[in-house]
Protein backbone atom coordinates (compact mmCIF):
# COMPACT_ATOMS: atom_id res chain seq x y z
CA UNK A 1 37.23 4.20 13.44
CA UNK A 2 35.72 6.01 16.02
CA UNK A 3 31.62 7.02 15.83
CA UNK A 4 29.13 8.89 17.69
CA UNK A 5 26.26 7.09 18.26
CA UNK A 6 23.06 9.97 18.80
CA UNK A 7 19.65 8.90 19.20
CA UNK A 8 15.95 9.73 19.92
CA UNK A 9 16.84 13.64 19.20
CA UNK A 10 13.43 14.35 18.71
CA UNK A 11 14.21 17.41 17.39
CA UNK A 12 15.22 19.10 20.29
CA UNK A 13 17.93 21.56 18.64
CA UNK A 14 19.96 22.82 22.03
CA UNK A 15 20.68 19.54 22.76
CA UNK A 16 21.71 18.30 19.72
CA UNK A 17 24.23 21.30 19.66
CA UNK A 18 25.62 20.89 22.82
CA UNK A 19 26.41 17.05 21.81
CA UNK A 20 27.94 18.02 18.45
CA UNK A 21 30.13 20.67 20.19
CA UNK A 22 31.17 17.26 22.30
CA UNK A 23 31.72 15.10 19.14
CA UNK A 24 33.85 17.60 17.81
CA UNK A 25 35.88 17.79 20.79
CA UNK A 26 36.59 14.43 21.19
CA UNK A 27 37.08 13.80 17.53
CA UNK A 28 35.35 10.61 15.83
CA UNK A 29 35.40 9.75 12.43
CA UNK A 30 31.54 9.66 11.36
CA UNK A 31 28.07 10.03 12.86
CA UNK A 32 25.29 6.97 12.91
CA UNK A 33 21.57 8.81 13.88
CA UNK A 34 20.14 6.03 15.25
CA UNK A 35 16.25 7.00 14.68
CA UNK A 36 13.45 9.58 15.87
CA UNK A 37 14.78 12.88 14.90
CA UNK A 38 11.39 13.82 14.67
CA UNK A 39 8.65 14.04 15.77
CA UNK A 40 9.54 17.01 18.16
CA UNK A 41 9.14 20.86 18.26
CA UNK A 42 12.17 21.86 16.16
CA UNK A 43 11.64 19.44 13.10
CA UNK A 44 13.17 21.54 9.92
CA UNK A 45 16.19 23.11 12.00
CA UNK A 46 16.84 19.38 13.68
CA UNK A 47 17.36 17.25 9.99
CA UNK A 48 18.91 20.57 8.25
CA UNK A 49 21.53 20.40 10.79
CA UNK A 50 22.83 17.01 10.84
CA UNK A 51 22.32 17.03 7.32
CA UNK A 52 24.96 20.02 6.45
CA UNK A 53 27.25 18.60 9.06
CA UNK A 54 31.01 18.52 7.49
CA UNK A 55 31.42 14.64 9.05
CA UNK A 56 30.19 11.68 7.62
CA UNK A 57 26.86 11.21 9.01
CA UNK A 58 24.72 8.02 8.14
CA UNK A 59 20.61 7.20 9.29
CA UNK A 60 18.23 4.85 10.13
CA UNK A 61 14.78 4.95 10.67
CA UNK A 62 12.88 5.38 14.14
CA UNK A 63 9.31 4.77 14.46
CA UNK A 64 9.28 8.38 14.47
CA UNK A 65 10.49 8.76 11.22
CA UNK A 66 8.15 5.61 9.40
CA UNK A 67 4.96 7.59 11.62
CA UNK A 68 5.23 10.77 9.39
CA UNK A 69 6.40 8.74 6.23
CA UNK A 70 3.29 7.21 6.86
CA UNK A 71 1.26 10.57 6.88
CA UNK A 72 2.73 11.87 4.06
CA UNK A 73 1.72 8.77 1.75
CA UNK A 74 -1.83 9.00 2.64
CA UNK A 75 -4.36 10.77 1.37
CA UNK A 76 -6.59 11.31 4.78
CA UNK A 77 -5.50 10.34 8.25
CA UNK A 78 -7.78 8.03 8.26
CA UNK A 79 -5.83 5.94 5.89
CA UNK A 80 -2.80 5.83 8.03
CA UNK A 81 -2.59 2.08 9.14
CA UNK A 82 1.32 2.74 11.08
CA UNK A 83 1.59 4.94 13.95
CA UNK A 84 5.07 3.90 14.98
CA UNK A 85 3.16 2.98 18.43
CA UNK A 86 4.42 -0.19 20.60
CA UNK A 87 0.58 -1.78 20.52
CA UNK A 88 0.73 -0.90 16.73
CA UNK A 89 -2.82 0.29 16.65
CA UNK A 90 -3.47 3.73 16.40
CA UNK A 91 -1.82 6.92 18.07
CA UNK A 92 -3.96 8.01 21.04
CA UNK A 93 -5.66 11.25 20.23
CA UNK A 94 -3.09 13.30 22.64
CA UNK A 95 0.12 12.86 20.64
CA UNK A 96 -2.09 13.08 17.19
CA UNK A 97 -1.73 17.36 16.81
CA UNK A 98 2.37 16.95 17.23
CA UNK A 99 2.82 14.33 14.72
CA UNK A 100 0.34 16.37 12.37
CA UNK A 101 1.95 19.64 13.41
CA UNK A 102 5.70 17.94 12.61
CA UNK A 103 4.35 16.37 9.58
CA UNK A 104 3.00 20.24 7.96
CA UNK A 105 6.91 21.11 9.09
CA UNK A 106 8.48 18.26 7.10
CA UNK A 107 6.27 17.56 3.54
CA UNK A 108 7.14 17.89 0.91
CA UNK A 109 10.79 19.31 1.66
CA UNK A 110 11.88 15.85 3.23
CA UNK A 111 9.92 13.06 2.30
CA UNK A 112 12.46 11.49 -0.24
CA UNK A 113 15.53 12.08 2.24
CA UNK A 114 13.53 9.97 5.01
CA UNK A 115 12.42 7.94 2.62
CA UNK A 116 16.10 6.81 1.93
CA UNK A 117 16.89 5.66 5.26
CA UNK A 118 17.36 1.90 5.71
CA UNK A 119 15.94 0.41 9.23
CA UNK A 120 19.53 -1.17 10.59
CA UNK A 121 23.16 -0.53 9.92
CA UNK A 122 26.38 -2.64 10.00
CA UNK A 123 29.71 -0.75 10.95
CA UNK A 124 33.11 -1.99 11.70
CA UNK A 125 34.18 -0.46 14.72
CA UNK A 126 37.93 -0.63 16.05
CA UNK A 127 37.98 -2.45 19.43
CA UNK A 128 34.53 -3.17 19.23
CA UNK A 129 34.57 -5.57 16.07
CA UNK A 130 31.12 -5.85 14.21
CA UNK A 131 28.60 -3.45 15.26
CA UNK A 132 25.01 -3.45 14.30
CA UNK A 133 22.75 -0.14 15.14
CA UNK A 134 18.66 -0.27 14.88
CA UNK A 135 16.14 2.00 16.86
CA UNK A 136 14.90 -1.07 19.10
CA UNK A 137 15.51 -4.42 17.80
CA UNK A 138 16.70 -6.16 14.94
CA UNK A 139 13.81 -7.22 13.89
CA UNK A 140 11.84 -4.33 15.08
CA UNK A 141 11.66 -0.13 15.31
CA UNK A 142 8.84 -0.39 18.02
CA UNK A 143 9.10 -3.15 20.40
CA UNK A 144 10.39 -2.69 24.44
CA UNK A 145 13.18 -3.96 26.25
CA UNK A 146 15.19 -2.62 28.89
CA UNK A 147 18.23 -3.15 31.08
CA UNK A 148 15.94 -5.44 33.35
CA UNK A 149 14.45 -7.49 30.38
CA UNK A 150 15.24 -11.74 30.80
CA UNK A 151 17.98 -12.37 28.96
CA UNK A 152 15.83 -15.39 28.24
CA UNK A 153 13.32 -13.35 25.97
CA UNK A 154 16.19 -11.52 23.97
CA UNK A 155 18.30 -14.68 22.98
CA UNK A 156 15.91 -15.10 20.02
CA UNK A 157 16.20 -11.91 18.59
CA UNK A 158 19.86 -11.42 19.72
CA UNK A 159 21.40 -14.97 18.43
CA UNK A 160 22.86 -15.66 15.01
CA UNK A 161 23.38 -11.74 14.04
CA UNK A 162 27.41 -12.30 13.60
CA UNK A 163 28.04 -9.04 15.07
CA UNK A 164 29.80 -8.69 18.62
CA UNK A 165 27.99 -5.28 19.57
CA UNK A 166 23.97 -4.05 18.70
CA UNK A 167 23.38 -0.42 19.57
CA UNK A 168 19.83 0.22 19.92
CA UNK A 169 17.27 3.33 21.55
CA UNK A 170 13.90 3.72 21.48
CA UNK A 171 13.33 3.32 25.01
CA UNK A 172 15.46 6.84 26.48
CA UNK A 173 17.49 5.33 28.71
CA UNK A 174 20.97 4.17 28.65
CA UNK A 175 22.10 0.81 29.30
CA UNK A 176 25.10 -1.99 28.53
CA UNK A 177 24.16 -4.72 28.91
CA UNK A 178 25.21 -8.74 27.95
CA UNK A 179 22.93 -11.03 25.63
CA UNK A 180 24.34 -14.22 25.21
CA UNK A 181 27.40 -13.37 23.50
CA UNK A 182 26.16 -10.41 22.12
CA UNK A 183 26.99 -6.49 23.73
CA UNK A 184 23.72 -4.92 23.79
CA UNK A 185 24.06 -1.23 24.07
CA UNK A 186 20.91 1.49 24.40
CA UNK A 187 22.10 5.12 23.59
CA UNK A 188 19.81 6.79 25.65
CA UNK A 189 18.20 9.70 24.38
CA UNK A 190 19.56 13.39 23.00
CA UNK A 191 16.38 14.92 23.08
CA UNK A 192 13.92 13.89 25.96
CA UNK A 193 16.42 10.96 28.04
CA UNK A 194 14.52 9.49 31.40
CA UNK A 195 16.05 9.67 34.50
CA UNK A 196 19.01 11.86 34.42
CA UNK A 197 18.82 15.35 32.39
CA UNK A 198 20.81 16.20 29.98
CA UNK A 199 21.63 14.87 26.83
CA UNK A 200 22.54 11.53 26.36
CA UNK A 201 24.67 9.48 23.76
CA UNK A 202 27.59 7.14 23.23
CA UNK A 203 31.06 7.19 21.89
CA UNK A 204 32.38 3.87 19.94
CA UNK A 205 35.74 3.22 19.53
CA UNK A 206 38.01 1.63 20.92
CA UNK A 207 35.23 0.81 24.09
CA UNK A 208 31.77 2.06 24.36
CA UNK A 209 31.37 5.28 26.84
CA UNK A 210 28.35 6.21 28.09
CA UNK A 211 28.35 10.26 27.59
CA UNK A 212 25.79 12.40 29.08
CA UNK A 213 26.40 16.15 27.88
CA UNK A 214 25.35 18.98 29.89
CA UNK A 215 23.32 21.98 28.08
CA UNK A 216 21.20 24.68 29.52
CA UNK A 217 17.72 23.15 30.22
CA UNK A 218 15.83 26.69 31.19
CA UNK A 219 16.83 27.99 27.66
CA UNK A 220 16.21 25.01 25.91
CA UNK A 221 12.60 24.96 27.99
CA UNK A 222 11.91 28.60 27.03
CA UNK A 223 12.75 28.09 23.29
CA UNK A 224 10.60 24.79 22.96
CA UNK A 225 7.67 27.48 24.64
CA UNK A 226 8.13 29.44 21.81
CA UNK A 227 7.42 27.43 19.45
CA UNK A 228 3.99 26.59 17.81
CA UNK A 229 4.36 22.58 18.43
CA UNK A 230 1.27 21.35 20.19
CA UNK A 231 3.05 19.11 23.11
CA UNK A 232 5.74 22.26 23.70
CA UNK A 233 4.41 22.43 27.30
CA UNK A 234 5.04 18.98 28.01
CA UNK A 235 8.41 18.73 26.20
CA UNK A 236 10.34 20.93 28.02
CA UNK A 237 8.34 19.63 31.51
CA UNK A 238 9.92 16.53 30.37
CA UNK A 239 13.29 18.49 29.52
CA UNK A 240 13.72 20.08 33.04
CA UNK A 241 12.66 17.28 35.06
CA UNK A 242 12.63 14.30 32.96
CA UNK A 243 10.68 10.87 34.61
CA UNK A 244 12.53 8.67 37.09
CA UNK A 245 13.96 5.65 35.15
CA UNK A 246 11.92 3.44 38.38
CA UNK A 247 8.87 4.81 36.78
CA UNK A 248 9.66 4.50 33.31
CA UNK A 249 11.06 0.85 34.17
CA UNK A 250 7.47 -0.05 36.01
CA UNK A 251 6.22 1.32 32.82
CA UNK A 252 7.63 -0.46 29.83
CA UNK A 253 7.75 -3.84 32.41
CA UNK A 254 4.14 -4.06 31.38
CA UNK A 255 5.22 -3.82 27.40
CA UNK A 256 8.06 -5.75 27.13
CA UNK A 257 8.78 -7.45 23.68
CA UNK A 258 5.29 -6.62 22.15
CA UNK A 259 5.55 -5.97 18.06
């Protein structure tokens, strides 16, 4: 079995396409969306297209998706006690509109399909052996690591799985990486990846390849402008010139591990 491992879309509809045109190219035999569809500024068109997709296509949740579960169950924002934030306190006020704004997008129309999702997956992948897939960790959808992480601080959480491979994103940037015995492999991002541009994802089976697909960034950037989600400006910034993984790195360094 072969399978397309796409993460941290974040609704970001031209680069989803360009990947799937990829997928079908190189033929695999189903789809795992590893998390964080949403939020983004293409919300409804992002979910109803990998969810008419004539492959096999199974879910899990992001923080992404348990943030705007978590709207939709309360009755005032105020209410809301998970953010899907690293700290797990609340969202800082400048992200607030977008999750709101992809929220209005979503509810009612897909509340009991997210709802559905579980948080990890185990596959059987040929060559690879037993594969699990979660957003971040196993035991979490929020917390930080990278490529540079001690391997010291991940034996804990990487130890006594009984899987050879764990395919994880969160953090946009791709990585492969050795934890104890365990493969540790981040997907990078399809939507909004640091470092290089493009769009970012892997192929499983027999080995694990590291794909980065090539779409046209100045469309994507003038579509995301055209629509009414509050952070468009900044997502297709990030989209033409995404961050430097050093700076990202320097970044999450400071956030490693924390629930």
């Amino acid at each position: 079995m072969r399978v397309a491992a796409l993460y941290d879309i974040h609704a970001n509809i031209p680069a989803l396409e360009a990947v799937l045109e990829e997928v079908y190219q190189v033929g695999v035999d189903q789809i795992v969306v590893g998390g964080d569809i949403v939020p983004g500024p293409m919300p409804r068109e992002t979910l109803g297209l990998l969810l008419d997709l004539d492959l096999p296509v199974q879910f899990i949740h992001g923080n992404g998706e348990l943030a705007m579960l978590a709207q939709m169950a309360a009755a005032d924002e105020s209410l809301v006690t998970y953010w899907g934030t690293t700290s797990g306190g609340p969202l800082p006020e400048q992200f607030r509109p977008g999750y709101r704004w992809t929220v209005q997008q979503l509810y009612p129309d897909y509340e009991s399909v997210l709802a559905t999702w579980p948080k990890t997956l185990r596959l059987e992948i040929d060559g690879l052996g037993p594969t699990l897939f979660c957003h971040s960790t196993p035991r979490s959808e929020t917390e930080i690591f990278t490529r540079l992480t001690a391997e010291g601080k991940l034996l804990p959480l990487f130890d006594g799985l009984n899987v050879s491979v764990v395919i994880c994103g969160h953090t946009h940037m791709q990585f492969d990486r050795m934890v104890g015995t365990t493969r540790v492999v981040n997907a990078g991002s399809v939507g909004q990846p640091f470092g290089e541009p493009g769009a970012h994802w892997l192929l499983l089976g027999p080995d694990v390849e590291l794909r980065q697909t090539s779409y046209d960034l100045a469309k994507a950037a003038k579509l995301i402008r055209n629509t009414q989600y509050p952070q468009a400006e900044e997502t297709a910034q990030g989209i033409l010139q995404p961050p430097a993984e050093s700076e990202i790195l320097a970044l999450y360094g400071t956030a490693e591990l924390t629930l």
